[in-house]
C-alpha atoms as a PDB file:
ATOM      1  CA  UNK A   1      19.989  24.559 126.442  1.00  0.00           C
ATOM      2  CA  UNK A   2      19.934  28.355 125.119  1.00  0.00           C
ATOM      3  CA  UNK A   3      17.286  29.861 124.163  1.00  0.00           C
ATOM      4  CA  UNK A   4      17.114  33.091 121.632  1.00  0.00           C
ATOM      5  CA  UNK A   5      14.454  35.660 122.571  1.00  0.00           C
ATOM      6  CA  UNK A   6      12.427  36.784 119.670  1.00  0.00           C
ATOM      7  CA  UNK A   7      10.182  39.276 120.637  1.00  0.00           C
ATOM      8  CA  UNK A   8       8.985  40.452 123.842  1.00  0.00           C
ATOM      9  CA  UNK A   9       5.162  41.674 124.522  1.00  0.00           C
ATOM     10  CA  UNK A  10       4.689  44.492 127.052  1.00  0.00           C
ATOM     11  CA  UNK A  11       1.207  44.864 128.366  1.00  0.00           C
ATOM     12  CA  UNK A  12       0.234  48.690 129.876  1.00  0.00           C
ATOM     13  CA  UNK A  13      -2.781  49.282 131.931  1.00  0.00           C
ATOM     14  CA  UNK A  14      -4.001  52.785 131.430  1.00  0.00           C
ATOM     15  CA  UNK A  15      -7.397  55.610 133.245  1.00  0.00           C
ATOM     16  CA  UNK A  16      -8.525  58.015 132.072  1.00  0.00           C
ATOM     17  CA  UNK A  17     -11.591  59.861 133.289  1.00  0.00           C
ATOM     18  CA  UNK A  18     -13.427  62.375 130.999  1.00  0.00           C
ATOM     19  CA  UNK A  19     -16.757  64.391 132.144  1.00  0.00           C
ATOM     20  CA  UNK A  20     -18.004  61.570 134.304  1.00  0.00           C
ATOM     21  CA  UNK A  21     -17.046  58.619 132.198  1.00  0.00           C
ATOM     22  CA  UNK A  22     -13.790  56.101 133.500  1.00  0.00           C
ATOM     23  CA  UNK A  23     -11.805  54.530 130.865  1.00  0.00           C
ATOM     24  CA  UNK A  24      -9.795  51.547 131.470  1.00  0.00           C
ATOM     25  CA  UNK A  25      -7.696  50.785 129.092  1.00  0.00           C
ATOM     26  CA  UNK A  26      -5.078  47.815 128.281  1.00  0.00           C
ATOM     27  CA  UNK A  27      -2.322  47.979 125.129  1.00  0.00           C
ATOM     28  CA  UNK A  28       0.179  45.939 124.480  1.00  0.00           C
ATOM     29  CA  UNK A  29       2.772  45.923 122.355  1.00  0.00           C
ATOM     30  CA  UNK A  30       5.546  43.982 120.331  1.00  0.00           C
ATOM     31  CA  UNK A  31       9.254  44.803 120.791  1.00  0.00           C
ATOM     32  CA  UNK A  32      11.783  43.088 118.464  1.00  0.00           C
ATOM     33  CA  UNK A  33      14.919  44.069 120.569  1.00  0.00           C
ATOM     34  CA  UNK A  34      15.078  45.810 123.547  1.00  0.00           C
ATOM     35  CA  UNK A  35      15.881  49.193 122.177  1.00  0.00           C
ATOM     36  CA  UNK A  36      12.935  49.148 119.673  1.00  0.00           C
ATOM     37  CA  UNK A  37       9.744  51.222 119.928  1.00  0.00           C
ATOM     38  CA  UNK A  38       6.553  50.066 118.662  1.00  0.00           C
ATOM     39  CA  UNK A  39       2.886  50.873 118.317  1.00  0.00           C
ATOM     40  CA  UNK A  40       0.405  48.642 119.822  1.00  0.00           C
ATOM     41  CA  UNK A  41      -1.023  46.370 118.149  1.00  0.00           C
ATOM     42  CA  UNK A  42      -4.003  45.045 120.991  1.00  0.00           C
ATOM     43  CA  UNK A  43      -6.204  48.040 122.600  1.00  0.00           C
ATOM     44  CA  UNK A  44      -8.801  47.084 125.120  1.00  0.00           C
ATOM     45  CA  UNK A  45     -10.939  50.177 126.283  1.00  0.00           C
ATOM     46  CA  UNK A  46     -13.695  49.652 129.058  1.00  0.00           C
ATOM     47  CA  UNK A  47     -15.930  52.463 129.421  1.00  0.00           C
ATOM     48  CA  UNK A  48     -17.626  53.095 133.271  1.00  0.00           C
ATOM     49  CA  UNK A  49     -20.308  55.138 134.409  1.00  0.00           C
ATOM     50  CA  UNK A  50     -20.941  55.091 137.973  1.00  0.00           C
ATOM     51  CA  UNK A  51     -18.997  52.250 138.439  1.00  0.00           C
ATOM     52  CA  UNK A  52     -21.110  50.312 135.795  1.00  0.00           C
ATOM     53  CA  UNK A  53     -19.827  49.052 132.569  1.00  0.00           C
ATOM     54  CA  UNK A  54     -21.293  51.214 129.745  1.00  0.00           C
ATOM     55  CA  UNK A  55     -19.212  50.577 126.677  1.00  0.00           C
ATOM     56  CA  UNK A  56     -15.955  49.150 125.430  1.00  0.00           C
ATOM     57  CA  UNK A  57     -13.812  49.161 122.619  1.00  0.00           C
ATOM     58  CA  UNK A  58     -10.970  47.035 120.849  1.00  0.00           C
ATOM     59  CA  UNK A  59      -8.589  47.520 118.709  1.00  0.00           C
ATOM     60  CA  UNK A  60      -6.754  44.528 116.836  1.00  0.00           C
ATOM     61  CA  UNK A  61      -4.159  45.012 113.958  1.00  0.00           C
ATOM     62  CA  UNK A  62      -5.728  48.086 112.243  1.00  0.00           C
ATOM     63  CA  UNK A  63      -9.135  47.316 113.136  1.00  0.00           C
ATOM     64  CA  UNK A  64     -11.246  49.177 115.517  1.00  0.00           C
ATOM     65  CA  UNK A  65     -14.709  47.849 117.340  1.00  0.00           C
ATOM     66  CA  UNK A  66     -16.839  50.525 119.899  1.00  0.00           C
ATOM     67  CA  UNK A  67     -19.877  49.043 121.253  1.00  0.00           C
ATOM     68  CA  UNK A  68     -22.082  51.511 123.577  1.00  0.00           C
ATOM     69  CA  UNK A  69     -24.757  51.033 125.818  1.00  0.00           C
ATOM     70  CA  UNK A  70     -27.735  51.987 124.073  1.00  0.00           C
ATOM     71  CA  UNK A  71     -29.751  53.718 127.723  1.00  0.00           C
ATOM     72  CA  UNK A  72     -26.847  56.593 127.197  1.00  0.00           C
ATOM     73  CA  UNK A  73     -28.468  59.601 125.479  1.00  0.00           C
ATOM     74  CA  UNK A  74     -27.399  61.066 121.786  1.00  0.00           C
ATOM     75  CA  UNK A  75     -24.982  63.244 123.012  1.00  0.00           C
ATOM     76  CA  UNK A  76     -23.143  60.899 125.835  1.00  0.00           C
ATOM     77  CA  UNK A  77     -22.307  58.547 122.501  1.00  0.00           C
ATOM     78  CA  UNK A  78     -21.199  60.945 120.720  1.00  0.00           C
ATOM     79  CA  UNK A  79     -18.727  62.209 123.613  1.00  0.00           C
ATOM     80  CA  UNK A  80     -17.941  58.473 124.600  1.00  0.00           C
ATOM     81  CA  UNK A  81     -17.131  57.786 120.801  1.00  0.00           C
ATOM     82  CA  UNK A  82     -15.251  60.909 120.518  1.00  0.00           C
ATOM     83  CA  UNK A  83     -13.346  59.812 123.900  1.00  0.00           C
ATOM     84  CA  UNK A  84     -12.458  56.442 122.502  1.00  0.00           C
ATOM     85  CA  UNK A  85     -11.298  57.904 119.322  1.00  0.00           C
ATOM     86  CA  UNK A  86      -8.908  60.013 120.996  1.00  0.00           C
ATOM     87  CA  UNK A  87      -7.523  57.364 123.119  1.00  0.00           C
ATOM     88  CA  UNK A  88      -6.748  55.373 120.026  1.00  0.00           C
ATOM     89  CA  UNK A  89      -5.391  57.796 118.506  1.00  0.00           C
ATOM     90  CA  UNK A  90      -2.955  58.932 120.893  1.00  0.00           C
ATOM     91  CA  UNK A  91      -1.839  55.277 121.923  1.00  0.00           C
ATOM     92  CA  UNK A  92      -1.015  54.747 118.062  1.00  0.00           C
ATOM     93  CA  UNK A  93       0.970  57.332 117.593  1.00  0.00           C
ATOM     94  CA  UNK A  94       2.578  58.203 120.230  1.00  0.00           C
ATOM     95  CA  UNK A  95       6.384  57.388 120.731  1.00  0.00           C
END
């Protein structure tokens, strides 16, 4: 029997910590060949303060969910947000 490899899926675990907040994050990504880059196209984001789960985030083939937990004040969303945004953006495009 021989089998032909079609794709391969690579799954990185990522922290980050920003002005008291931990971000765990999870992408994975499709490779073609092994000397192809690619995006991701799965984002998992899980937002800690204090050790407690606060927020997360996904992102799934172009679409992005944040959900935030609503004791935070106005301006810890807004950073948190911000935060996630800048994740997802840097995961995307970088190469």
């Amino acid at each position: 029997m021989e089998l032909t490899k079609k794709q391969t899926l690579q799954k990185t675990c990522y922290s980050y910590e920003a002005a008291g907040f931990n971000y765990d994050i999870t992408s994975e990504c499709e490779f073609t060949d092994e000397a192809s880059t690619s995006v991701p196209t799965d984002i998992a984001i899980t937002v800690k303060k204090d050790s407690a789960q606060i927020g997360s985030a996904n992102y799934t083939g172009g679409y992005k969910m944040i959900n935030v937990d609503s004791s935070l004040s106005d301006e810890e969303c807004k950073q948190v947000n911000n935060t996630i945004f800048d994740i997802f953006s840097f995961l995307l495009t970088k190469e």
